[in-house]
C-alpha atoms as a PDB file:
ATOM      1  CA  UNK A   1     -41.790 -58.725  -2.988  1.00  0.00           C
ATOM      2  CA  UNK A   2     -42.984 -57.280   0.583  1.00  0.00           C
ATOM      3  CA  UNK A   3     -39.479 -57.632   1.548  1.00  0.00           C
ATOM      4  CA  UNK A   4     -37.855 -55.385  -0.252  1.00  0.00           C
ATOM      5  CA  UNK A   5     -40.966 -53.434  -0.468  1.00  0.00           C
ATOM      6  CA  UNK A   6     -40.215 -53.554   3.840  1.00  0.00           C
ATOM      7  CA  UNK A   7     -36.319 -53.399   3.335  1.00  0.00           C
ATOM      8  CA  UNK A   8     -36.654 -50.333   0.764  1.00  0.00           C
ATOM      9  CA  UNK A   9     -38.916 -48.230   3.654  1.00  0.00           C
ATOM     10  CA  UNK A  10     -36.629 -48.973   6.366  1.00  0.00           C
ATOM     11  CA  UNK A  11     -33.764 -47.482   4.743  1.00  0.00           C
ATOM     12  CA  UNK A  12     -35.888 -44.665   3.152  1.00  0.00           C
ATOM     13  CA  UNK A  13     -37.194 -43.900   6.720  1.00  0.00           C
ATOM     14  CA  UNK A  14     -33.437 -44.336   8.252  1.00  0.00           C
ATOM     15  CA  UNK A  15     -31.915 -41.874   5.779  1.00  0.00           C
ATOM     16  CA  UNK A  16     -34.573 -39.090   6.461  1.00  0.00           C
ATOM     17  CA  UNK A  17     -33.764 -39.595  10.304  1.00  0.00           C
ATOM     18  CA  UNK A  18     -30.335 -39.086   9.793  1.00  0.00           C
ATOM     19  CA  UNK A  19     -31.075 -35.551   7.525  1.00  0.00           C
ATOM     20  CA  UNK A  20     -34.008 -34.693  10.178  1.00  0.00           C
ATOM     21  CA  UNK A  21     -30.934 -35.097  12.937  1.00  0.00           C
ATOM     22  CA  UNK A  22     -29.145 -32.349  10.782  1.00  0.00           C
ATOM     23  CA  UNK A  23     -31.688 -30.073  10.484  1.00  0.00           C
ATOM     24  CA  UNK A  24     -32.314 -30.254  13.904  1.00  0.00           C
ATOM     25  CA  UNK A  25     -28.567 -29.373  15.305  1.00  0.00           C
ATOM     26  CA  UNK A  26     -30.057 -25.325  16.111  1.00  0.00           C
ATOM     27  CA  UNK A  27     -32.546 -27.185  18.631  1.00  0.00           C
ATOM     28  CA  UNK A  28     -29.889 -29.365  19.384  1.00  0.00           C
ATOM     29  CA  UNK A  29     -27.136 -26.913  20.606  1.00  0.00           C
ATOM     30  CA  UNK A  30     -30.236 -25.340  22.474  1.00  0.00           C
ATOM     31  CA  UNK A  31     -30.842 -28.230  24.719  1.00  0.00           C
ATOM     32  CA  UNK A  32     -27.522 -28.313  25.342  1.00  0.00           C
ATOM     33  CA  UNK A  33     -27.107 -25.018  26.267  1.00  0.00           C
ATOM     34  CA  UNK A  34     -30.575 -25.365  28.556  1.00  0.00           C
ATOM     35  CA  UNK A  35     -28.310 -27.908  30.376  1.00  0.00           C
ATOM     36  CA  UNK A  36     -24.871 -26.577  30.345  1.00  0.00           C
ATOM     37  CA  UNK A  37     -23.499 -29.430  28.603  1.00  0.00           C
ATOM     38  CA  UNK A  38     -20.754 -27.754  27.279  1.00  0.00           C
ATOM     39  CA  UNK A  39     -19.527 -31.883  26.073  1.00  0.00           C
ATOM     40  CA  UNK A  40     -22.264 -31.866  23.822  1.00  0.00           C
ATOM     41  CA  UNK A  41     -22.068 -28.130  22.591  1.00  0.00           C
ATOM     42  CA  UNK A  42     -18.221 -28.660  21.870  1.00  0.00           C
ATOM     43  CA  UNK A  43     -19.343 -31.394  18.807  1.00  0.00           C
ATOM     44  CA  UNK A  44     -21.400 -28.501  17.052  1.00  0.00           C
ATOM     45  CA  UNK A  45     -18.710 -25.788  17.187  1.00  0.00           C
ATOM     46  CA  UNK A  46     -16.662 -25.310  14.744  1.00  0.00           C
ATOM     47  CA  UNK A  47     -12.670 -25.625  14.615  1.00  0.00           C
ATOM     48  CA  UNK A  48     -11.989 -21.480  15.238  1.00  0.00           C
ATOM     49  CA  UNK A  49     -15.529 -20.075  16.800  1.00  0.00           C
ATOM     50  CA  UNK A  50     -16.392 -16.604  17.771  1.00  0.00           C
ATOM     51  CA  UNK A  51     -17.700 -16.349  21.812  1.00  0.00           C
ATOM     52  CA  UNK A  52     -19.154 -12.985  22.681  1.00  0.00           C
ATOM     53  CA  UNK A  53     -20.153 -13.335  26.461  1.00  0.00           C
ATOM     54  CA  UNK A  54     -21.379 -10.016  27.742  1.00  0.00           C
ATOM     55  CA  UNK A  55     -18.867  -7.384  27.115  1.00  0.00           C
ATOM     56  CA  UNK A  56     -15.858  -9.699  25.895  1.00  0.00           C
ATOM     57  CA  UNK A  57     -15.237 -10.643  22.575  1.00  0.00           C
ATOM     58  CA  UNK A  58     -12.473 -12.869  21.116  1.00  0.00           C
ATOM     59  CA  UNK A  59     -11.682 -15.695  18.800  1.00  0.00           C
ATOM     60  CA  UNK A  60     -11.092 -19.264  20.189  1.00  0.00           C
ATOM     61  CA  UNK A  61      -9.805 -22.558  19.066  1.00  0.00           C
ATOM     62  CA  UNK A  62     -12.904 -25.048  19.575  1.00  0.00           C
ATOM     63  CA  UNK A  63     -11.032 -26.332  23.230  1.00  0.00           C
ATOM     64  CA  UNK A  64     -10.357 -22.816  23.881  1.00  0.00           C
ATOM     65  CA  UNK A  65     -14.440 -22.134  23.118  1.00  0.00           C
ATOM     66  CA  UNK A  66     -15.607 -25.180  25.390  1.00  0.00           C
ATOM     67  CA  UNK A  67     -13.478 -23.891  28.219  1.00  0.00           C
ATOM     68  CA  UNK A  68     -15.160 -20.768  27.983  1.00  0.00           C
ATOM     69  CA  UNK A  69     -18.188 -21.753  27.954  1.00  0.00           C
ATOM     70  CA  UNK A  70     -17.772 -23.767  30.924  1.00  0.00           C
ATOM     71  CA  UNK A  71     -16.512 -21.387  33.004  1.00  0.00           C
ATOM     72  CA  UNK A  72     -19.631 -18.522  31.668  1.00  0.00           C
ATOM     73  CA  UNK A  73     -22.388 -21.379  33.029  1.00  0.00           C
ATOM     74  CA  UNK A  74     -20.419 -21.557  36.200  1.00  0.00           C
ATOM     75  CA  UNK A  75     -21.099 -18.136  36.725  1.00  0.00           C
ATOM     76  CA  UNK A  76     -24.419 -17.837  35.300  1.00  0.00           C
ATOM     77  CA  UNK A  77     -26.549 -21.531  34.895  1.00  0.00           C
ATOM     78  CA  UNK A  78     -29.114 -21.682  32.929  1.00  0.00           C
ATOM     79  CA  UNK A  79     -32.671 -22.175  34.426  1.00  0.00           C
ATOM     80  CA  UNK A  80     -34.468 -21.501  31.441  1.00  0.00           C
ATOM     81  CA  UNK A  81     -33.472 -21.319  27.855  1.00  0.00           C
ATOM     82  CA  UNK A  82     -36.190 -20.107  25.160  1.00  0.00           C
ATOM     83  CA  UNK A  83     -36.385 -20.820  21.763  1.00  0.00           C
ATOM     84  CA  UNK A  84     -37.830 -17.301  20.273  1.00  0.00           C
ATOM     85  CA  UNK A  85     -36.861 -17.414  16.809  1.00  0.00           C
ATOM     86  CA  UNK A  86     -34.843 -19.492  13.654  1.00  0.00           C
ATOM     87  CA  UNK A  87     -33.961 -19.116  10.187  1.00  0.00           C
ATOM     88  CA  UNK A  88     -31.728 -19.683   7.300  1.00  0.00           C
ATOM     89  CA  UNK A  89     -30.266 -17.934   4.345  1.00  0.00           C
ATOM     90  CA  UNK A  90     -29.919 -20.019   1.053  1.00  0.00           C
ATOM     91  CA  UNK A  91     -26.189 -20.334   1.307  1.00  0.00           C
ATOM     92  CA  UNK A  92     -26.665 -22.272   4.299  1.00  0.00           C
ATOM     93  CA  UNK A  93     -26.579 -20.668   7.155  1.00  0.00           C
ATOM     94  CA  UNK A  94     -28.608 -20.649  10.630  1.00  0.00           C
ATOM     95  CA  UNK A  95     -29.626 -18.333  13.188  1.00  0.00           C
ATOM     96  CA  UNK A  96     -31.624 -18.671  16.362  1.00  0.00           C
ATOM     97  CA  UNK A  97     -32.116 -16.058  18.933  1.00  0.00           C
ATOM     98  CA  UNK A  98     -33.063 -16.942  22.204  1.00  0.00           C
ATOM     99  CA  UNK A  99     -33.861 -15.670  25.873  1.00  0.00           C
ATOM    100  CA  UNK A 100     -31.281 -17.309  28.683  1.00  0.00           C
ATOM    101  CA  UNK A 101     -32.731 -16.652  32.387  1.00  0.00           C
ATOM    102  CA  UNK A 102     -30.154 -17.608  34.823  1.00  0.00           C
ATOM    103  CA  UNK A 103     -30.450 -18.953  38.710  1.00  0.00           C
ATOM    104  CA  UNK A 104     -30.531 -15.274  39.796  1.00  0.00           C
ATOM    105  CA  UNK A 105     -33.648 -14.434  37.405  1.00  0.00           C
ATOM    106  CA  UNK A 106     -30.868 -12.310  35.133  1.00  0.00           C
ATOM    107  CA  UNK A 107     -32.271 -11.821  31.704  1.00  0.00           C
ATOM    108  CA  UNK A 108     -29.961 -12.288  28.528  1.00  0.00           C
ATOM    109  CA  UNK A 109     -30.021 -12.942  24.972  1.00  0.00           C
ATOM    110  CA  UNK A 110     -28.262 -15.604  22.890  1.00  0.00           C
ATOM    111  CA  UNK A 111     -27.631 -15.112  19.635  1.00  0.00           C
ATOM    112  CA  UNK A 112     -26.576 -18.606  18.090  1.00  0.00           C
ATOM    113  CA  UNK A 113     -24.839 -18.351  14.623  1.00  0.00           C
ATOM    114  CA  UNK A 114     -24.341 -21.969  12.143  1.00  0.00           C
ATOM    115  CA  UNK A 115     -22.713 -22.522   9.268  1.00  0.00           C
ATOM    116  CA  UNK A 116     -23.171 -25.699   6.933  1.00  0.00           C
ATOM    117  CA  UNK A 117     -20.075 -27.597   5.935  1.00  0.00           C
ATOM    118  CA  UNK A 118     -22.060 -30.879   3.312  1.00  0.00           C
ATOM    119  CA  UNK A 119     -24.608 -31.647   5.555  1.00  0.00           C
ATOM    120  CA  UNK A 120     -23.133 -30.582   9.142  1.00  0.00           C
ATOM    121  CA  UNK A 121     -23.793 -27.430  11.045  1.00  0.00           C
ATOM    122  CA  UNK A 122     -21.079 -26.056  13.122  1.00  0.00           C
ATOM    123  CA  UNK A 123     -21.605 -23.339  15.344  1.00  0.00           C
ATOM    124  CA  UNK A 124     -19.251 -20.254  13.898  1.00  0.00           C
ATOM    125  CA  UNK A 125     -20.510 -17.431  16.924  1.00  0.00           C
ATOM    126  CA  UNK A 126     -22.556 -17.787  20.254  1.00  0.00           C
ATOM    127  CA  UNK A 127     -23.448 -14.581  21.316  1.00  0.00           C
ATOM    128  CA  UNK A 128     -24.660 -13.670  25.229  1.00  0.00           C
ATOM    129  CA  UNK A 129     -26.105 -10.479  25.638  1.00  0.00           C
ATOM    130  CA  UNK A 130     -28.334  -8.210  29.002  1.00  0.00           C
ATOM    131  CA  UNK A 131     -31.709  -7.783  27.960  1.00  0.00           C
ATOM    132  CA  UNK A 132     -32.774  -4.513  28.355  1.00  0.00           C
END
């Protein structure tokens, strides 16, 4: 009887990792983003993505995106990435806004857009922007 009283907990426990993990991908992206890890940011994005990097705004394939990417921490790495703010609609959806100071002590914003496809959040827009 404790076994499957032990068995039954361990997958019970397992499967709310695995939906915590989900929940999680806005923090997720985040870290990645903290580190320029454009690998790890290319898994959340989704298959066409939105990338508005300062004054340019266009449409890519998700290669296309991580490229992109790549080259906009090239020119301005990350020191410090902020968490400020999250949320969700009830269709799914997730925001995050958050500061980005780069090795030059520039100041933007990141706007960080998700959309749920079953339990999976891919990232439809990433959005760089000057602070004021």
């Amino acid at each position: 009887m404790n076994r499957i009283l032990l068995v039954v907990l361990f997958l019970l426990c397992t499967s709310m990792k695995s939906t915590y993990k989900q929940s999680d991908a806005v923090e997720v992206v985040t870290a990645a983003i903290s580190v320029s890890n454009t690998r790890e940011i290319s898994k959340y994005l989704n298959s066409i993505v939105i990338l508005a990097i300062l004054d340019e705004e266009n449409v890519y394939s998700k290669t296309q995106g991580e490229m992109v990417l790549k080259d906009f921490f090239s020119k301005y790495p990350p020191v410090q990435v902020l968490l400020k703010h999250t949320g969700s609609s009830p269709e799914g959806l997730k925001y995050a806004i958050c500061s980005y100071r780069t090795t030059n002590n520039a100041m933007y914003r990141l706007y960080i857009y998700m959309k749920s496809t079953g339990k999976v959040h891919y990232i439809n827009e990433l959005r760089f922007e000057r602070e004021k």
